[in-house]
C-alpha atoms as a PDB file:
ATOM      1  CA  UNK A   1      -5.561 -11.237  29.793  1.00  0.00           C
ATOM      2  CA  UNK A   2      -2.748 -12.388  26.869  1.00  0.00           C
ATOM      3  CA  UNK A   3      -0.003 -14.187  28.305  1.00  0.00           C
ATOM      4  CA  UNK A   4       3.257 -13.262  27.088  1.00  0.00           C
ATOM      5  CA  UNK A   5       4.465 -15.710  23.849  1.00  0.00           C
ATOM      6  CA  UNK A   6       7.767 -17.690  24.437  1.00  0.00           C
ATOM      7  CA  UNK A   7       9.712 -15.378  21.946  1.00  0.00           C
ATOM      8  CA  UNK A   8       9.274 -12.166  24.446  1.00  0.00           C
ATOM      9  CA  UNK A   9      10.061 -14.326  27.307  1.00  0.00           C
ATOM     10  CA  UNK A  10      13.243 -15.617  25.960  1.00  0.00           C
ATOM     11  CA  UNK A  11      14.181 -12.355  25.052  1.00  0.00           C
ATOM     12  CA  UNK A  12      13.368 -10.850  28.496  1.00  0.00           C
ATOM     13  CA  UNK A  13      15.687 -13.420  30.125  1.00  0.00           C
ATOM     14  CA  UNK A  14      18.231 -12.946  27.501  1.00  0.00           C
ATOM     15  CA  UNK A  15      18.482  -8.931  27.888  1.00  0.00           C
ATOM     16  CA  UNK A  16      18.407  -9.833  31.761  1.00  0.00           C
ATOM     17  CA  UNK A  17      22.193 -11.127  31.356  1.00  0.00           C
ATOM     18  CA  UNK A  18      22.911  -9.029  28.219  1.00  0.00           C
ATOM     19  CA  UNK A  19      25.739  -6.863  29.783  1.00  0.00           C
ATOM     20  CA  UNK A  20      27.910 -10.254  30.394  1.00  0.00           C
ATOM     21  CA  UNK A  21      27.980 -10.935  26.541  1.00  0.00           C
ATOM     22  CA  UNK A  22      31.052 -10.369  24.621  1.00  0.00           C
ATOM     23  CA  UNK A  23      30.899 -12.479  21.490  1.00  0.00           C
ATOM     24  CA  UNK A  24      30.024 -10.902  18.440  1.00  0.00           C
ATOM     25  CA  UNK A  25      28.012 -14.016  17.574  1.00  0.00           C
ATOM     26  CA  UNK A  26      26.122 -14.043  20.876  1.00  0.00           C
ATOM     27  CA  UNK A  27      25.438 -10.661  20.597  1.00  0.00           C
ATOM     28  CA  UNK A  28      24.157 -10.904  17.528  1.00  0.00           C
ATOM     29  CA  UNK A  29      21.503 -14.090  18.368  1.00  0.00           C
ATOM     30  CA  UNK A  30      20.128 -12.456  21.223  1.00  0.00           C
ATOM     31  CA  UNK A  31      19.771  -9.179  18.776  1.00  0.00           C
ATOM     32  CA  UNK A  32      17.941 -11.867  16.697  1.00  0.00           C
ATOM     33  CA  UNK A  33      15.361 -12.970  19.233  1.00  0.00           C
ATOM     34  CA  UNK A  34      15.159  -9.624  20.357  1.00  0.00           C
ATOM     35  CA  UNK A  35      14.048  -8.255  17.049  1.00  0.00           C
ATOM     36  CA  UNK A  36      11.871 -11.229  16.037  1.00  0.00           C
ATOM     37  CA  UNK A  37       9.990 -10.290  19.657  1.00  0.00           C
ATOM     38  CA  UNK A  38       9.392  -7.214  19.122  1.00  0.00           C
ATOM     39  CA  UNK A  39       8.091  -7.247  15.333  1.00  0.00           C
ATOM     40  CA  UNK A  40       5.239 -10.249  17.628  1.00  0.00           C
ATOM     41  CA  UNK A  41       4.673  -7.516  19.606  1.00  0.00           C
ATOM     42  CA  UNK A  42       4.207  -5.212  17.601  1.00  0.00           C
ATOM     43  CA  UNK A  43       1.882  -7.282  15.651  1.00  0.00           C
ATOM     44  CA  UNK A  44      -0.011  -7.827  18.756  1.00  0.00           C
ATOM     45  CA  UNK A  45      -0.598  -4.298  19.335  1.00  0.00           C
ATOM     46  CA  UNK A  46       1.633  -4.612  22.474  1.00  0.00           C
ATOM     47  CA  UNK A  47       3.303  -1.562  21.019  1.00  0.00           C
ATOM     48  CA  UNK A  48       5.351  -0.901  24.551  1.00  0.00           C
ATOM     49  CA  UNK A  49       6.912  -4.233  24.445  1.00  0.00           C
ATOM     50  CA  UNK A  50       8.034  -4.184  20.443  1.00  0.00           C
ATOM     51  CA  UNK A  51       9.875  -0.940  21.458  1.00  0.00           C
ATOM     52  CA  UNK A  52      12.083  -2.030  24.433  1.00  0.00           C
ATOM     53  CA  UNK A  53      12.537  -5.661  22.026  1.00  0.00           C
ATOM     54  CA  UNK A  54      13.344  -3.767  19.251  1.00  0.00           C
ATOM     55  CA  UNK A  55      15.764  -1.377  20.984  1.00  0.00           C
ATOM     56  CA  UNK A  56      17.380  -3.887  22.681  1.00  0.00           C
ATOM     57  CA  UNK A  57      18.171  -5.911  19.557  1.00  0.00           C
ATOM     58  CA  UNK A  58      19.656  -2.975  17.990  1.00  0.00           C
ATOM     59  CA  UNK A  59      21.938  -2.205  20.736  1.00  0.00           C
ATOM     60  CA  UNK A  60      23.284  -5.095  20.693  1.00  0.00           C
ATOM     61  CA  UNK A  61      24.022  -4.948  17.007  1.00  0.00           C
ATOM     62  CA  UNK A  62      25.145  -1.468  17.787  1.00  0.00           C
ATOM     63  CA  UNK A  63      27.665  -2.973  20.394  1.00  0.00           C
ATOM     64  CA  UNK A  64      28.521  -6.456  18.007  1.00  0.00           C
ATOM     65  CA  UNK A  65      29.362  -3.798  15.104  1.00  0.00           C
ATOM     66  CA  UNK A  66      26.658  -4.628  13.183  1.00  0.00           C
ATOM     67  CA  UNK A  67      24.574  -1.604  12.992  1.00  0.00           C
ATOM     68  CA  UNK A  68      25.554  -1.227   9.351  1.00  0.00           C
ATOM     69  CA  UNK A  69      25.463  -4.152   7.669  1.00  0.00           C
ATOM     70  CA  UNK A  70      22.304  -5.971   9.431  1.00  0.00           C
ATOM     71  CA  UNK A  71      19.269  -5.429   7.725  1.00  0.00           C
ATOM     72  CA  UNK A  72      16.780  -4.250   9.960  1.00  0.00           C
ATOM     73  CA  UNK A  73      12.991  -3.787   9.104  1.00  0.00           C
ATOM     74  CA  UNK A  74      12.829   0.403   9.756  1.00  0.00           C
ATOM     75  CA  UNK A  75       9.301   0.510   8.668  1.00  0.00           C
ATOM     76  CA  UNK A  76       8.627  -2.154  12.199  1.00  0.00           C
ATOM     77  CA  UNK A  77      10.623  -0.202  14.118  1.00  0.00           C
ATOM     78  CA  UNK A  78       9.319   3.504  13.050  1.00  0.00           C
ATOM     79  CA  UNK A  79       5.699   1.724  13.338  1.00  0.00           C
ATOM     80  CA  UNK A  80       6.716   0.379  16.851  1.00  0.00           C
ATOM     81  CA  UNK A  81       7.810   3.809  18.183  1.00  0.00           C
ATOM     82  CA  UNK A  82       4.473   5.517  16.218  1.00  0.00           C
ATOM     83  CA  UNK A  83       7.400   7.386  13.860  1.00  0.00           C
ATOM     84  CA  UNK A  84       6.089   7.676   9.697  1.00  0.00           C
ATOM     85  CA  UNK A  85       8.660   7.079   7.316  1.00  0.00           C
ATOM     86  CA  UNK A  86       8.213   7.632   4.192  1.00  0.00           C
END
């Protein structure tokens, strides 16, 4: 049985109080761990897990107003939701 790495578990407690951030800057950390979890999960075949990290990082940058300008690995995230792009 794989135990879950310290980067998803710091990200699951972090999404746990996610609705209480309002800081652009906070926001935009926890996006950061959330990301960086899910791209280790993904890489670990734990293909479930990368999707709900990945999605919850880019809400948050959604929500911080930094869809746009945050450079965000689409290949991972097409990969992690079994999506081809091209």
């Amino acid at each position: 049985m794989n135990s879950p790495s310290i980067s998803s578990i710091i990200a699951s407690q972090l999404n746990r109080g996610a609705a209480q951030l309002v800081d652009r800057d906070e926001k935009a950390q926890v996006a950061t761990i959330d990301l960086r979890a899910g791209r280790r999960a993904k890489a670990s075949a734990a293909y479930a897990s990368a999707s709900v990290y990945l999605s919850a990082g880019m809400a948050l940058l959604d929500e911080a107003g930094l869809g746009q300008p945050v450079r965000i690995d689409v290949q991972s995230v097409a990969r992690a939701r079994g999506v081809r792009v091209f």
